[in-house]
Protein backbone atom coordinates (compact mmCIF):
# COMPACT_ATOMS: atom_id res chain seq x y z
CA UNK A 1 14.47 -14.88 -3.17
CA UNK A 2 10.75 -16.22 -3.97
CA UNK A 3 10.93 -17.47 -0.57
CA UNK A 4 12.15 -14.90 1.30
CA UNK A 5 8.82 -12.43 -0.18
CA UNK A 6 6.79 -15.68 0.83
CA UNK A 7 7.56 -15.31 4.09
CA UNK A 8 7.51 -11.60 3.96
CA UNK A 9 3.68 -11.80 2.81
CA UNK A 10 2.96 -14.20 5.40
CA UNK A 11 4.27 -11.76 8.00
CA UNK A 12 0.72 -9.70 7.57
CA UNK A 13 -0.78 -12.92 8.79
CA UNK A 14 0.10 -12.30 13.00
CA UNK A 15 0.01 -8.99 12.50
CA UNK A 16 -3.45 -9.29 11.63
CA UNK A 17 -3.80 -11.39 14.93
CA UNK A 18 -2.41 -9.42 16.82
CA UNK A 19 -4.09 -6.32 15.55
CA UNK A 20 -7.56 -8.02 16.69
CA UNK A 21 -6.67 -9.16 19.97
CA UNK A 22 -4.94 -6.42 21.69
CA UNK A 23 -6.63 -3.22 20.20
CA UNK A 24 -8.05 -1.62 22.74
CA UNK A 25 -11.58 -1.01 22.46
CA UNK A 26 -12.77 2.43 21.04
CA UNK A 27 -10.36 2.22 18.22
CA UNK A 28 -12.40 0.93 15.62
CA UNK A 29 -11.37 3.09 12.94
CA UNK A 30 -7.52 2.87 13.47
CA UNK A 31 -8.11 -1.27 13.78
CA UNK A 32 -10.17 -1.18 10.60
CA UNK A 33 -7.46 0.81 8.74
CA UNK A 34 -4.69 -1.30 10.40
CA UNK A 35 -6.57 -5.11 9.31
CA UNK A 36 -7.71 -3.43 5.53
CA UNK A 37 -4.27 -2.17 4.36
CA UNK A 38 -2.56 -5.95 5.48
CA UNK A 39 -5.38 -7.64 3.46
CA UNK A 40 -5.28 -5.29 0.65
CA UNK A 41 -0.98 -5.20 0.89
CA UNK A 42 -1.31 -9.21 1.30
CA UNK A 43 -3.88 -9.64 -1.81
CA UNK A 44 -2.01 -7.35 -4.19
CA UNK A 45 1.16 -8.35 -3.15
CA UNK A 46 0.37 -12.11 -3.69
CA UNK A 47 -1.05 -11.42 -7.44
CA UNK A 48 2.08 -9.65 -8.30
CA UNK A 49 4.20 -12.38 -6.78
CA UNK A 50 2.05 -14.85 -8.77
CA UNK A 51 2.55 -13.56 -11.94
CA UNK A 52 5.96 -12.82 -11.65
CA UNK A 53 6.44 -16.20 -10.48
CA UNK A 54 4.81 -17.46 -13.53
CA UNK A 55 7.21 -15.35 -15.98
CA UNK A 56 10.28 -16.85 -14.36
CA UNK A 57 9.29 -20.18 -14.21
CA UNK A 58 8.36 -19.88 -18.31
CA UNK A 59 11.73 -18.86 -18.78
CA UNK A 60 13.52 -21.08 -16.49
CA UNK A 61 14.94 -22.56 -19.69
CA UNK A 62 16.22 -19.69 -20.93
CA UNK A 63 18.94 -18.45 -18.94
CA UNK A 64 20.18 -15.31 -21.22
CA UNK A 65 16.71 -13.78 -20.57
CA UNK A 66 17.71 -13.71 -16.69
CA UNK A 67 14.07 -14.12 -15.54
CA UNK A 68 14.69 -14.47 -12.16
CA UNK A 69 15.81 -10.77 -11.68
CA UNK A 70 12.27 -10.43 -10.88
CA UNK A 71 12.65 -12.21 -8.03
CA UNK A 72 14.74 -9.67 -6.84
CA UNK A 73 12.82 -7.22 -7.36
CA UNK A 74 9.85 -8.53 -6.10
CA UNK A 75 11.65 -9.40 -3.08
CA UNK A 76 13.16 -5.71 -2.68
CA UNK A 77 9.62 -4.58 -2.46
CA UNK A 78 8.06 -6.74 -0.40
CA UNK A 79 11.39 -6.71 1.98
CA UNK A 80 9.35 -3.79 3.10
CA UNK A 81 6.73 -5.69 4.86
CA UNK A 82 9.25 -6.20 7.94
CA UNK A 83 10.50 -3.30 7.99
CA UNK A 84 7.37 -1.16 8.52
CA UNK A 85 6.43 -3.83 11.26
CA UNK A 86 9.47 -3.33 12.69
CA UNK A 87 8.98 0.37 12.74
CA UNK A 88 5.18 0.03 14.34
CA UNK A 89 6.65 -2.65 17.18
CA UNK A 90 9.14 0.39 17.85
CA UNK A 91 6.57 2.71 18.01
CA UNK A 92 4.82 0.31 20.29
CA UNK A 93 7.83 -0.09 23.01
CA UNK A 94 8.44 3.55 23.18
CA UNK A 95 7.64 5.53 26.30
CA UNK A 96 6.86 8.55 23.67
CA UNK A 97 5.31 7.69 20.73
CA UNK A 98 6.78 8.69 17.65
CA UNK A 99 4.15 7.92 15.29
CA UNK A 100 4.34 10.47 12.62
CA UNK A 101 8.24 10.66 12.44
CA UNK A 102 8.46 6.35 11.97
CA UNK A 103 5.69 7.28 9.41
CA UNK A 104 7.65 9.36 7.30
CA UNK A 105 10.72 6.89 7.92
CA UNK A 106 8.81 4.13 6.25
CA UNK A 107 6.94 5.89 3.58
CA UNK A 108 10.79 7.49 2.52
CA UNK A 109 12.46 4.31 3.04
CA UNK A 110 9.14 2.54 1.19
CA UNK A 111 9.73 5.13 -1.92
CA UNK A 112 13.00 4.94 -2.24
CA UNK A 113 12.30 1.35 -2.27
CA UNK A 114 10.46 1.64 -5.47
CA UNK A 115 12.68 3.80 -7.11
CA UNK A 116 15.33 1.55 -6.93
CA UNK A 117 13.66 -1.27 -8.32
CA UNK A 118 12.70 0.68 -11.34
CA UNK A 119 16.07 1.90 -11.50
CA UNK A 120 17.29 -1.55 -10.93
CA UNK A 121 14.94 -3.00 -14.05
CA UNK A 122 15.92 -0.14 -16.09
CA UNK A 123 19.68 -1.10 -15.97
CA UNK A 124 18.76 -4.98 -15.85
CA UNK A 125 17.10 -4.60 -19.66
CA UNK A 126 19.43 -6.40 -22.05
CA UNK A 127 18.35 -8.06 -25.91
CA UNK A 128 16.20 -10.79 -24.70
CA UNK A 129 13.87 -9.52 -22.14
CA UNK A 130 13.07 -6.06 -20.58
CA UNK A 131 11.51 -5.79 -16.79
CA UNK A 132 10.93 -2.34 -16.58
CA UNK A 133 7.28 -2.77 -17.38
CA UNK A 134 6.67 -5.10 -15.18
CA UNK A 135 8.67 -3.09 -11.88
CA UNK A 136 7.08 0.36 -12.65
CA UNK A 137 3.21 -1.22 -11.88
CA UNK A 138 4.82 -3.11 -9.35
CA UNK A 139 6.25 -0.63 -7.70
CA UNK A 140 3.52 2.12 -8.43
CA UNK A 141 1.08 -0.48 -6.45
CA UNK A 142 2.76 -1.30 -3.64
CA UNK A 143 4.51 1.56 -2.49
CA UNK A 144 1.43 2.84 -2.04
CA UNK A 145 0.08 0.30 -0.29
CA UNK A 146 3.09 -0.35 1.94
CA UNK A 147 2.33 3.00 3.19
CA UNK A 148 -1.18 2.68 3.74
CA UNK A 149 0.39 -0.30 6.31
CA UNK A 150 2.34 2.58 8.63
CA UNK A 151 -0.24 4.72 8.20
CA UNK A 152 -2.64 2.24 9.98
CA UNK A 153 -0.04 1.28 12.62
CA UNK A 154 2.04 4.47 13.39
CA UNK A 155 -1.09 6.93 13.19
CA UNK A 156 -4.25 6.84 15.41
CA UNK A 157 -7.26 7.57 13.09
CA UNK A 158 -8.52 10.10 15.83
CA UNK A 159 -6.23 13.16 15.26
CA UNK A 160 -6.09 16.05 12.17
CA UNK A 161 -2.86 14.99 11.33
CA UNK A 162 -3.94 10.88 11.17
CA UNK A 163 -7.02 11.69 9.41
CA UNK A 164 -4.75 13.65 6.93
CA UNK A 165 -2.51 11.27 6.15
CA UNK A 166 -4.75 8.72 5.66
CA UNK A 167 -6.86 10.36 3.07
CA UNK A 168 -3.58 11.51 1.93
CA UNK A 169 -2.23 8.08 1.31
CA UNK A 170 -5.10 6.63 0.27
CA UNK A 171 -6.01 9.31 -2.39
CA UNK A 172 -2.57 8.49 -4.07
CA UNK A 173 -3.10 4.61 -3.93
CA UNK A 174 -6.74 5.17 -5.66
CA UNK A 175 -4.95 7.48 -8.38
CA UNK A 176 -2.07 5.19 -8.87
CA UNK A 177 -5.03 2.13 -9.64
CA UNK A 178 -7.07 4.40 -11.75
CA UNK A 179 -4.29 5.95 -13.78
CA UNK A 180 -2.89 1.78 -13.91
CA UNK A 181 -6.11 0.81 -15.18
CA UNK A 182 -6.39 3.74 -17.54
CA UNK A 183 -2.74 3.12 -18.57
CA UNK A 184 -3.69 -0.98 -19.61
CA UNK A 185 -7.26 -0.32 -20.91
CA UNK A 186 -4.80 2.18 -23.22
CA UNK A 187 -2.49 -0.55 -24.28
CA UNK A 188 -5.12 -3.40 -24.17
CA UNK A 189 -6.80 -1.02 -26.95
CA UNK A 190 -3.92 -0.50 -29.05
CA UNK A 191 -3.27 -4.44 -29.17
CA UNK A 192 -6.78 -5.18 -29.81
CA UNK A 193 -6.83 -3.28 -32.93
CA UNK A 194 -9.06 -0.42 -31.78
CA UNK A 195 -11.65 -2.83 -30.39
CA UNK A 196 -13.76 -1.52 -27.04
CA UNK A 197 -16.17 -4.39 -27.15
CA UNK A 198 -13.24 -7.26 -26.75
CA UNK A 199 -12.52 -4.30 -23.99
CA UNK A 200 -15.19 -4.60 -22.14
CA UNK A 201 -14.68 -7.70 -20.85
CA UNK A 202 -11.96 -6.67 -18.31
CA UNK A 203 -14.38 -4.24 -16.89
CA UNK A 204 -15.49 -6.51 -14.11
CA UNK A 205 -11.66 -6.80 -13.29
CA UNK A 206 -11.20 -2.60 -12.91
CA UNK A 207 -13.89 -2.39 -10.97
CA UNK A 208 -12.87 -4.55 -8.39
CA UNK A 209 -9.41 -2.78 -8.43
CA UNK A 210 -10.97 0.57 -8.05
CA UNK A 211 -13.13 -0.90 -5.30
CA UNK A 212 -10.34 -2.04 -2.92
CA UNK A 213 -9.06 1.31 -2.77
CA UNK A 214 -12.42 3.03 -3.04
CA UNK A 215 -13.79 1.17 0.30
CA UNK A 216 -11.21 3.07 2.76
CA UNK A 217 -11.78 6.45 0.81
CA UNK A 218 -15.72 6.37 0.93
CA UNK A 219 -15.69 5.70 5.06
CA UNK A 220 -13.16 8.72 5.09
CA UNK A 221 -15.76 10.45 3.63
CA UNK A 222 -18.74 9.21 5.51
CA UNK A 223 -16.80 9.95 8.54
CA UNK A 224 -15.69 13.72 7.24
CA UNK A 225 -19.81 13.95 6.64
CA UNK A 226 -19.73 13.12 10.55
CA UNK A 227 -17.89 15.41 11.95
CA UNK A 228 -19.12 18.18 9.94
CA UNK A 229 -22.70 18.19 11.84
CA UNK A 230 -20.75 17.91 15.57
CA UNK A 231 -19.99 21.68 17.71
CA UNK A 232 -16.88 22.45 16.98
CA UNK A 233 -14.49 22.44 20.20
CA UNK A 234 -12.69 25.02 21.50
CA UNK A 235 -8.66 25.50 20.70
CA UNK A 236 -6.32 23.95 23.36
CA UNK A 237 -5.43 27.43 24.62
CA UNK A 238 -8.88 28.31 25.73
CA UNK A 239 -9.79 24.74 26.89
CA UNK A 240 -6.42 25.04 29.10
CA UNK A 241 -7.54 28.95 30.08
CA UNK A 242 -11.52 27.21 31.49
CA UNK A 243 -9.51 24.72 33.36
CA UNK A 244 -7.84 27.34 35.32
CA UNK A 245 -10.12 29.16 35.80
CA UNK A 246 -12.07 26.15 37.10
């Protein structure tokens, strides 16, 4: 199974390639959001493959704690990576587009994804080991993530709706970090004994985790700043109405 998410991670790898060669020019935003969620999905996806990695192989010797359930699981969420690849390629061949209904496929299938992992570690939990607190922040991370990936792929960057969605979906991943950093700096306090100066020292680490989500959210913004100072245009209706008029 540790294979199988290696080769799902390295997936991102030609997509990325792909992403930079054949975007047509003019889509800078959409190519920026499309490259950004792989590297961020890649680079969070690796550390919790890493880790997980590490667990199992500590307790290869101990076969009652069943360590390499989290293989699985790691696997079931990164199974995803495909799949949402496979649903932009779709999108691709399609005479009509079907951008935002693929989206919601993936981010549905990508939830339910998660949910069933944590459901999965919840009934996997016997007297020797428990995984659910390792799935949930698994899960809680890259579901978010995985649909920051069709976001950037199914929806162009240019439209109300894209534009929506992607401060939509990127809101949610910045919430899920903070309220995950919030959530350890909570339980890192409590096992310190009430210390914040021993604290302190994974500060540099949450601010690089609330920076990788932070990057996409502040351009949103710049470019929301943007638009504000341009005329307005017209409504469809009344642009169609001057055209036959014309």
């Amino acid at each position: 199974m540790h294979i199988l998410s290696v080769i799902c991670l390295l997936l991102l790898i030609p997509y990325v390639v792909i992403a930079l060669a054949f975007m047509p020019k003019g889509k800078g935003r959409q190519l920026f959001n499309m490259i950004y969620s792989s590297v961020a999905l890649g680079g969070v996806g690796a550390l919790i493959f890493f880790f997980c990695r590490q667990y199992v192989t500590a307790y290869a010797g101990y076969p009652d704690v069943q360590a390499q359930q989290l293989d699985t699981m790691v696997c079931c969420l990164l199974l995803m990576i495909p799949v949402t690849l496979l649903l932009i390629i779709l999108n691709m061949v399609l005479k009509k587009p079907k951008g935002g209904l693929l989206f919601f496929i993936a981010m549905g299938l990508s939830v339910a994804d998660g949910v069933g992992v944590c459901l999965y570690a919840f009934f996997s939990e016997n007297i020797y080991a428990t995984f659910l607190p390792m799935a949930v922040p698994a899960a809680v991370l890259l579901v978010p993530l995985l649909c920051a990936l069709a976001a950037g792929g199914l929806l162009p960057f240019e439209g109300k709706f894209g534009r929506g969605v992607h401060w939509t979906v990127q809101t949610v991943l910045f919430l899920c970090v903070t309220g995950f950093i919030l959530y350890g700096a909570w339980s890192l306090h409590t096992l310190l004994g009430g210390d914040w100066w021993e604290l302190s020292r994974f500060s540099p680490i949450a601010l690089v985790a609330l920076i990788i989500p932070g990057i996409p959210l502040v351009l949103f913004f710049r470019d929301m700043v943007n638009r504000s100072d341009r005329t307005p245009r017209p409504p469809r209706k009344k642009r169609g109405k001057k055209k036959a008029a014309a």
